[in-house]
PDB file of N, CA and C in Angstrom:
ATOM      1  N   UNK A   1       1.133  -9.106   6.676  1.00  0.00           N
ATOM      2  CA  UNK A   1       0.499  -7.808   6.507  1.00  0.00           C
ATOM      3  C   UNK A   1       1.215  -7.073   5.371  1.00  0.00           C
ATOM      4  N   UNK A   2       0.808  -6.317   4.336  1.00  0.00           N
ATOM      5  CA  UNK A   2       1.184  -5.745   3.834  1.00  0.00           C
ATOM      6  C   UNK A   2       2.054  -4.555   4.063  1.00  0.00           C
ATOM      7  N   UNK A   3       3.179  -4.430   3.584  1.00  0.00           N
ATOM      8  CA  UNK A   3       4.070  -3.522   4.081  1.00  0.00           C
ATOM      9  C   UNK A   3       3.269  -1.924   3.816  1.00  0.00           C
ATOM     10  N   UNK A   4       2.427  -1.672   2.663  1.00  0.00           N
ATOM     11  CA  UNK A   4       2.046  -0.404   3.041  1.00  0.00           C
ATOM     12  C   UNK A   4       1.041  -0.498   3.908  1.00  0.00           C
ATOM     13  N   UNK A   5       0.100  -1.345   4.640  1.00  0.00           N
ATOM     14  CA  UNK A   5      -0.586  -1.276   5.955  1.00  0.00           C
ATOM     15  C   UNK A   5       0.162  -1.102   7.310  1.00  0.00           C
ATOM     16  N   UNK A   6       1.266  -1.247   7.162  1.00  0.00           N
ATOM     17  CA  UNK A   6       2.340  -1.189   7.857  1.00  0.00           C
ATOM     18  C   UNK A   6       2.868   0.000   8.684  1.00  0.00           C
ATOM     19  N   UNK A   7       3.251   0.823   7.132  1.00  0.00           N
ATOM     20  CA  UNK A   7       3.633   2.104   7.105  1.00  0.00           C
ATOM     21  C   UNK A   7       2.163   3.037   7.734  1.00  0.00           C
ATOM     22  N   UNK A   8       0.852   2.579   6.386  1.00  0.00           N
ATOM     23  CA  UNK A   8       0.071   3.477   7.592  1.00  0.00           C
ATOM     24  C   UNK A   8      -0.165   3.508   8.863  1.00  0.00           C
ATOM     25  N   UNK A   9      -0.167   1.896   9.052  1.00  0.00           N
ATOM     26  CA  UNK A   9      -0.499   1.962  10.863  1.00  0.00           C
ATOM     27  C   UNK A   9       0.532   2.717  11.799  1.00  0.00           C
ATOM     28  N   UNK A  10       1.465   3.190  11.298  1.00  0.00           N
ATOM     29  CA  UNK A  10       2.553   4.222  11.790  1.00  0.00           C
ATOM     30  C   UNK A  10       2.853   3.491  13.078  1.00  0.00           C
ATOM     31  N   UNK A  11       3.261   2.210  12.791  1.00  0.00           N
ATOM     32  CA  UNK A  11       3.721   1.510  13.763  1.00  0.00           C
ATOM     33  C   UNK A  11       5.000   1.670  14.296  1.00  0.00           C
ATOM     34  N   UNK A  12       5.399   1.644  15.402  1.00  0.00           N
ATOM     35  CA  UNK A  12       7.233   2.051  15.860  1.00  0.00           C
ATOM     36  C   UNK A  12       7.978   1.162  14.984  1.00  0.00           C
ATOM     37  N   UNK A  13       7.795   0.521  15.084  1.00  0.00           N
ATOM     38  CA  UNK A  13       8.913  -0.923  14.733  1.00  0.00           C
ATOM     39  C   UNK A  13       8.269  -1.926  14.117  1.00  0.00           C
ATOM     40  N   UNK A  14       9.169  -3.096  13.205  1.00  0.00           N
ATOM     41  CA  UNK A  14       8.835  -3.785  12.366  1.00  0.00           C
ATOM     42  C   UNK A  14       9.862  -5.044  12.594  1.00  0.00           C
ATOM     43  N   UNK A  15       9.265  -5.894  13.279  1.00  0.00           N
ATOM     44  CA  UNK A  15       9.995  -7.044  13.093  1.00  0.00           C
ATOM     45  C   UNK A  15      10.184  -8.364  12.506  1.00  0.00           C
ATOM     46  N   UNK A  16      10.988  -8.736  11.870  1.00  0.00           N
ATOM     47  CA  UNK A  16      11.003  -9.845  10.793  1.00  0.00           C
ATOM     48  C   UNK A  16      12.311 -10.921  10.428  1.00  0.00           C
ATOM     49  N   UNK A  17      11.931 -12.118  10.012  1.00  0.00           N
ATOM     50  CA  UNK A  17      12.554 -12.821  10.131  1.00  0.00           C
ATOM     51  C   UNK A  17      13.415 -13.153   8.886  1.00  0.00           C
ATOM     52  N   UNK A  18      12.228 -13.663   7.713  1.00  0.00           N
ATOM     53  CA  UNK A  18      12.717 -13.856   6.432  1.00  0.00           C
ATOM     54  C   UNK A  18      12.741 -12.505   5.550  1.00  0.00           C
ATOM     55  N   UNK A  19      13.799 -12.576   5.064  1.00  0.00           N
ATOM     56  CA  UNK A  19      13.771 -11.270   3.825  1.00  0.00           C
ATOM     57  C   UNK A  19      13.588 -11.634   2.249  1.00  0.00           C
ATOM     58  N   UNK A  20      13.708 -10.598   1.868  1.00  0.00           N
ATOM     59  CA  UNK A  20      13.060 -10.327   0.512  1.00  0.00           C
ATOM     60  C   UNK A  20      14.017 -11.849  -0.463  1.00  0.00           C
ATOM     61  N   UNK A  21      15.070 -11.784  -0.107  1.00  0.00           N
ATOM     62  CA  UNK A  21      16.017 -12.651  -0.747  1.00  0.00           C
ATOM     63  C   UNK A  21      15.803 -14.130   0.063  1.00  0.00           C
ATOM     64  N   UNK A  22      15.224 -14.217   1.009  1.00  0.00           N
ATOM     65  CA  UNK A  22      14.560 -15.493   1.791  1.00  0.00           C
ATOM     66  C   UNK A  22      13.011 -15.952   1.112  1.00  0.00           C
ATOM     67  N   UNK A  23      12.352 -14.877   1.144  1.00  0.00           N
ATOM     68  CA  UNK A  23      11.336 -15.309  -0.045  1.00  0.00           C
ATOM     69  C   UNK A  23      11.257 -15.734  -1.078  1.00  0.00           C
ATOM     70  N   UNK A  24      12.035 -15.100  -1.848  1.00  0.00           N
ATOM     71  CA  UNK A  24      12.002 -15.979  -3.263  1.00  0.00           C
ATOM     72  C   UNK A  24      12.622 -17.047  -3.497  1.00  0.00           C
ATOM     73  N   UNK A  25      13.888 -17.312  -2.539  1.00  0.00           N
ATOM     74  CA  UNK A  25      14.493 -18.339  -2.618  1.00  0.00           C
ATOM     75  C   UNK A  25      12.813 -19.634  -2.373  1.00  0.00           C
ATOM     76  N   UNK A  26      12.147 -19.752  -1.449  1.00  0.00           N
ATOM     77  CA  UNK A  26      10.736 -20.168  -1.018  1.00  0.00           C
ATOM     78  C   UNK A  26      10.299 -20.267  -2.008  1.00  0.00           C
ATOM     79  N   UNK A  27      10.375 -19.697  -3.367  1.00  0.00           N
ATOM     80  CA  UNK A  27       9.168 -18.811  -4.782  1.00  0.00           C
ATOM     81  C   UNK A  27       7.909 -18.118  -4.399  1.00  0.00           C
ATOM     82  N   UNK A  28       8.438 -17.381  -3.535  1.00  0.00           N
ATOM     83  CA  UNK A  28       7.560 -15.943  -3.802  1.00  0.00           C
ATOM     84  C   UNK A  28       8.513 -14.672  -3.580  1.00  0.00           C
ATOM     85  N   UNK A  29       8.557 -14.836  -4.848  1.00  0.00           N
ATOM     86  CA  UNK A  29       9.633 -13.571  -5.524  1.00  0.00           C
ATOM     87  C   UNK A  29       8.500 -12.542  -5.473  1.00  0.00           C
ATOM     88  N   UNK A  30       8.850 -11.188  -4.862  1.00  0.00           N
ATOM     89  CA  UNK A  30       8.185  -9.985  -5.028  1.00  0.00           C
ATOM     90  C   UNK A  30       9.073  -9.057  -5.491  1.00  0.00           C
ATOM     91  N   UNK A  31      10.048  -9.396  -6.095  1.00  0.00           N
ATOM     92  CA  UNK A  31      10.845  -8.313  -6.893  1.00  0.00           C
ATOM     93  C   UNK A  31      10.030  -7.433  -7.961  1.00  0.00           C
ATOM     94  N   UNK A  32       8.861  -8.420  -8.646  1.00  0.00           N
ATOM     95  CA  UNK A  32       8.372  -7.750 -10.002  1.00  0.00           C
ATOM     96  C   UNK A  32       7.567  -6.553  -9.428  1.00  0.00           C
ATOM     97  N   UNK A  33       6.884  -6.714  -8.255  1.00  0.00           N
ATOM     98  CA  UNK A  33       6.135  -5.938  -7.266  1.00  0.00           C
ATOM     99  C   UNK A  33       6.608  -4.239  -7.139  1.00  0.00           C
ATOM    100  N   UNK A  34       8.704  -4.612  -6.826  1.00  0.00           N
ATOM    101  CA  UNK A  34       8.957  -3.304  -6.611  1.00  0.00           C
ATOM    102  C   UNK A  34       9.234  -2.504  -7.972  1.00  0.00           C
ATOM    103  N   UNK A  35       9.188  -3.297  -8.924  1.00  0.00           N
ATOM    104  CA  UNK A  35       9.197  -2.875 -10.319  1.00  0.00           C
ATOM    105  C   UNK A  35       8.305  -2.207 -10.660  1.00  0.00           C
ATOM    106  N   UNK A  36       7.415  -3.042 -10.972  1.00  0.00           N
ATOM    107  CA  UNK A  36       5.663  -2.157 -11.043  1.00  0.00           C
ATOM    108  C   UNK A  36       5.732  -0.850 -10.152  1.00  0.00           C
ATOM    109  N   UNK A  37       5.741  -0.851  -9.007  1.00  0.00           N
ATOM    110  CA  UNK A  37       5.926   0.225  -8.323  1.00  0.00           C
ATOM    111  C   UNK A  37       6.436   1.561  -8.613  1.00  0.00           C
ATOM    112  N   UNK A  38       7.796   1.007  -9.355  1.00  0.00           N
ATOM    113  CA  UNK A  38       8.677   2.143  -9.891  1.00  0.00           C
ATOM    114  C   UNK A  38       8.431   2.654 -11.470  1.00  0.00           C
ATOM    115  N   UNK A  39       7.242   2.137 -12.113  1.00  0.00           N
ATOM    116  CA  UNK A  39       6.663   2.794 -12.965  1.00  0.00           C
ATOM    117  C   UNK A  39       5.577   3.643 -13.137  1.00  0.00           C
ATOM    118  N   UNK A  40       5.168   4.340 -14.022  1.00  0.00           N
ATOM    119  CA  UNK A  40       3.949   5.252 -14.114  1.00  0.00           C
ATOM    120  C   UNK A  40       2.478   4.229 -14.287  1.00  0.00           C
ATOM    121  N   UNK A  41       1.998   4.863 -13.562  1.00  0.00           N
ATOM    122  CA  UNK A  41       0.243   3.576 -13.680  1.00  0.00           C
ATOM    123  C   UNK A  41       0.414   3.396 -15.484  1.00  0.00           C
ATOM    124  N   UNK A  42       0.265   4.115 -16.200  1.00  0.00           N
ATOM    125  CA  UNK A  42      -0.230   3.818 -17.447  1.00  0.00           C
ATOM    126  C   UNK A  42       0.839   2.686 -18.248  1.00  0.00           C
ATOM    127  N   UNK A  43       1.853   2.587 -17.252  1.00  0.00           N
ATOM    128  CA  UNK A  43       3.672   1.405 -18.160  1.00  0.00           C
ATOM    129  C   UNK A  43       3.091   0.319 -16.935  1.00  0.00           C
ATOM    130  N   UNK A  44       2.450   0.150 -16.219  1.00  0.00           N
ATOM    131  CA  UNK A  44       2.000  -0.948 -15.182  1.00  0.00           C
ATOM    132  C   UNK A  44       1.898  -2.261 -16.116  1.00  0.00           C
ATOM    133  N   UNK A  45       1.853  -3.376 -15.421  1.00  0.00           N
ATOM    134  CA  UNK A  45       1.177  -4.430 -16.164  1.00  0.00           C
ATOM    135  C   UNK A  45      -0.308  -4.299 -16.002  1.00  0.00           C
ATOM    136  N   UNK A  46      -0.448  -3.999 -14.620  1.00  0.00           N
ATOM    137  CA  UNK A  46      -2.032  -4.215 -14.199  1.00  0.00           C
ATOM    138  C   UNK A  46      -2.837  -2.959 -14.295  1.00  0.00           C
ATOM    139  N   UNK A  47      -4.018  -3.412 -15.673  1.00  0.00           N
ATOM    140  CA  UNK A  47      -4.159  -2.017 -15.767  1.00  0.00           C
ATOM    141  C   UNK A  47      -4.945  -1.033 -14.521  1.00  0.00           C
ATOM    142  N   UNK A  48      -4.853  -0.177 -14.252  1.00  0.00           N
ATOM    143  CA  UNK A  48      -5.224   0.835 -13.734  1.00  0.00           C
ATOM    144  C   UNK A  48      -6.464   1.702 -13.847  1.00  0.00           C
ATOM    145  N   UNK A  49      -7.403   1.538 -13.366  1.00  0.00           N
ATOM    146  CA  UNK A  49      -8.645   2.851 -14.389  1.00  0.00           C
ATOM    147  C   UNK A  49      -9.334   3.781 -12.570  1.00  0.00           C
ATOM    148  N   UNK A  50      -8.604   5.129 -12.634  1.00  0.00           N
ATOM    149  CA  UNK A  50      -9.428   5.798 -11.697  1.00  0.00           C
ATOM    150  C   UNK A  50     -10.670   5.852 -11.897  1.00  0.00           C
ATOM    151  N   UNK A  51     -11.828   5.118 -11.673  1.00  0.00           N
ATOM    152  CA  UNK A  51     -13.128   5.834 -11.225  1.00  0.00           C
ATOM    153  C   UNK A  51     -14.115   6.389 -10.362  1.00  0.00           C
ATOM    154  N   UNK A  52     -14.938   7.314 -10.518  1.00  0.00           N
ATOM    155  CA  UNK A  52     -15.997   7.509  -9.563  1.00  0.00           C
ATOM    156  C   UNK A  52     -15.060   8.779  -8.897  1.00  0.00           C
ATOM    157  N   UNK A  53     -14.637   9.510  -9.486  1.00  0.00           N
ATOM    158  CA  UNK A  53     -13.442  10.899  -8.994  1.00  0.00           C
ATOM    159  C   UNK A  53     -14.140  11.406  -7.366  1.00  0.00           C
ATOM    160  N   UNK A  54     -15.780  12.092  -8.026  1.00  0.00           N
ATOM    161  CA  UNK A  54     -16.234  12.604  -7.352  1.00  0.00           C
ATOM    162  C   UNK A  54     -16.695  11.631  -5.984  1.00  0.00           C
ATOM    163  N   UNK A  55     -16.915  10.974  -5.561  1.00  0.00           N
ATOM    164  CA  UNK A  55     -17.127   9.525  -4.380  1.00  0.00           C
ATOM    165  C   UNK A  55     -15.667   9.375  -4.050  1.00  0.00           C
ATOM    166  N   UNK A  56     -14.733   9.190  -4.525  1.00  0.00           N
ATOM    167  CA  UNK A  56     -13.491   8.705  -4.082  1.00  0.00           C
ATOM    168  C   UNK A  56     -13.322   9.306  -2.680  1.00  0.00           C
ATOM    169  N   UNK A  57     -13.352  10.623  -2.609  1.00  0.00           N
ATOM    170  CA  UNK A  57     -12.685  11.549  -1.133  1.00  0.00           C
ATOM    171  C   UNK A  57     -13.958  11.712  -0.108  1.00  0.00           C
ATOM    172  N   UNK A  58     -14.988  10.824  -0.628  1.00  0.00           N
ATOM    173  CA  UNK A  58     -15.997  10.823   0.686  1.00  0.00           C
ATOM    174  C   UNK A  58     -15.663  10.336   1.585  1.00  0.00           C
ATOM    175  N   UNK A  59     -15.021   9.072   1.680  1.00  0.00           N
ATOM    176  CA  UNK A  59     -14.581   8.223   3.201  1.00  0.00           C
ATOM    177  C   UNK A  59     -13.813   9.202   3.765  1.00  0.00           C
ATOM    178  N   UNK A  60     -12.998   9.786   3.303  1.00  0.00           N
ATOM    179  CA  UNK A  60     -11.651  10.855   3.635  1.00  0.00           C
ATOM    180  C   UNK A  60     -12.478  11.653   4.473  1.00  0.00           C
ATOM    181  N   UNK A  61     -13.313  12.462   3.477  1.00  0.00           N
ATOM    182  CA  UNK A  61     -14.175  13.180   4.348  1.00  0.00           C
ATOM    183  C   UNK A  61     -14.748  13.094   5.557  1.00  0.00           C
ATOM    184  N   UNK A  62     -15.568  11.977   5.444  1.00  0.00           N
ATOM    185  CA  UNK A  62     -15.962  11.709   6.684  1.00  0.00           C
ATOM    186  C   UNK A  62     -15.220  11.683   7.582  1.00  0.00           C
ATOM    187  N   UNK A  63     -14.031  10.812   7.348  1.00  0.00           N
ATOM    188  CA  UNK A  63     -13.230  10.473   8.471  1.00  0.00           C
ATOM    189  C   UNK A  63     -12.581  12.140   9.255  1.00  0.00           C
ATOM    190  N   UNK A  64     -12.604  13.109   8.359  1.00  0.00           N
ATOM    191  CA  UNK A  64     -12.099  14.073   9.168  1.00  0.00           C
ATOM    192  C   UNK A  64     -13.297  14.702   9.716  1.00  0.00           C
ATOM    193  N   UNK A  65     -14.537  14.721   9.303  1.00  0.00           N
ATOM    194  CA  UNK A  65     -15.481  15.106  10.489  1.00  0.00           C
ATOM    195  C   UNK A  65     -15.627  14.467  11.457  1.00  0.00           C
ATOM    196  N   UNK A  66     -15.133  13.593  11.796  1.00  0.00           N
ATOM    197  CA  UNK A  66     -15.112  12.469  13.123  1.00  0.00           C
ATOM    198  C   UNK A  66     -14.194  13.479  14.228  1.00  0.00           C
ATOM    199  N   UNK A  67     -14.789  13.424  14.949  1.00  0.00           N
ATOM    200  CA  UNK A  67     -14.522  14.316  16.323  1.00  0.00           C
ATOM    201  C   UNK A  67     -13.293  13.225  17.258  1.00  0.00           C
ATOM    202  N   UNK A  68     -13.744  12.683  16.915  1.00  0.00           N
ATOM    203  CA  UNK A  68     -13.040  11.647  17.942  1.00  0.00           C
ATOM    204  C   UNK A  68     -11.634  11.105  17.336  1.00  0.00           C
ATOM    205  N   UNK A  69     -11.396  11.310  16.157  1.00  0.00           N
ATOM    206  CA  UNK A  69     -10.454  10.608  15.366  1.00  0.00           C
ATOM    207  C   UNK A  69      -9.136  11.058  15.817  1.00  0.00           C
ATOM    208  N   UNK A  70      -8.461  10.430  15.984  1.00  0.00           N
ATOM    209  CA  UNK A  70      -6.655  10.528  15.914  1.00  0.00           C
ATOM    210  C   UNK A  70      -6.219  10.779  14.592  1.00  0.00           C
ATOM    211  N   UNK A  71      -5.443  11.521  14.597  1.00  0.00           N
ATOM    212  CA  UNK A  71      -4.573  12.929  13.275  1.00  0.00           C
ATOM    213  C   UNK A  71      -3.913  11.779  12.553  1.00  0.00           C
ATOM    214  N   UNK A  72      -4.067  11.691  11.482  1.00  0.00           N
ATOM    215  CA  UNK A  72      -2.926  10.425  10.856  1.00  0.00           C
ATOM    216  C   UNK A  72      -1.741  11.056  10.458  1.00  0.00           C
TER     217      UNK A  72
END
């Protein structure tokens, strides 16, 4: 699972076996991952293009008119 699906599922706890330095030893290095991360979208490798501004915050929307929904 992806570690930021992770974080959203606002799960208690996270348990794991192999680490970051167990992976790559394997070759799947995700170091470049936290790199990218720590730059601005536009210094990314992968380019980036926001579109559709106005559509973007509809799901959002909806989801907070949902009566039934749990508070994230």
């Amino acid at each position: 699972m992806c570690l930021g699906a992770i974080y959203w599922a606002r799960l208690d706890a996270l348990y794991y076996a192999g680490t970051r330095a167990d992976a790559a030893h394997g070759g799947f290095d995700d170091s470049s991952l936290y790199e990218q991360f720590a730059l601005p979208l536009d210094a990314r490798r992968l380019r980036s293009t926001h579109m559709l501004a106005d559509a973007g915050a509809g799901p959002f929307e909806a989801w907070l008119r949902q009566p039934g929904r749990v508070p994230y």
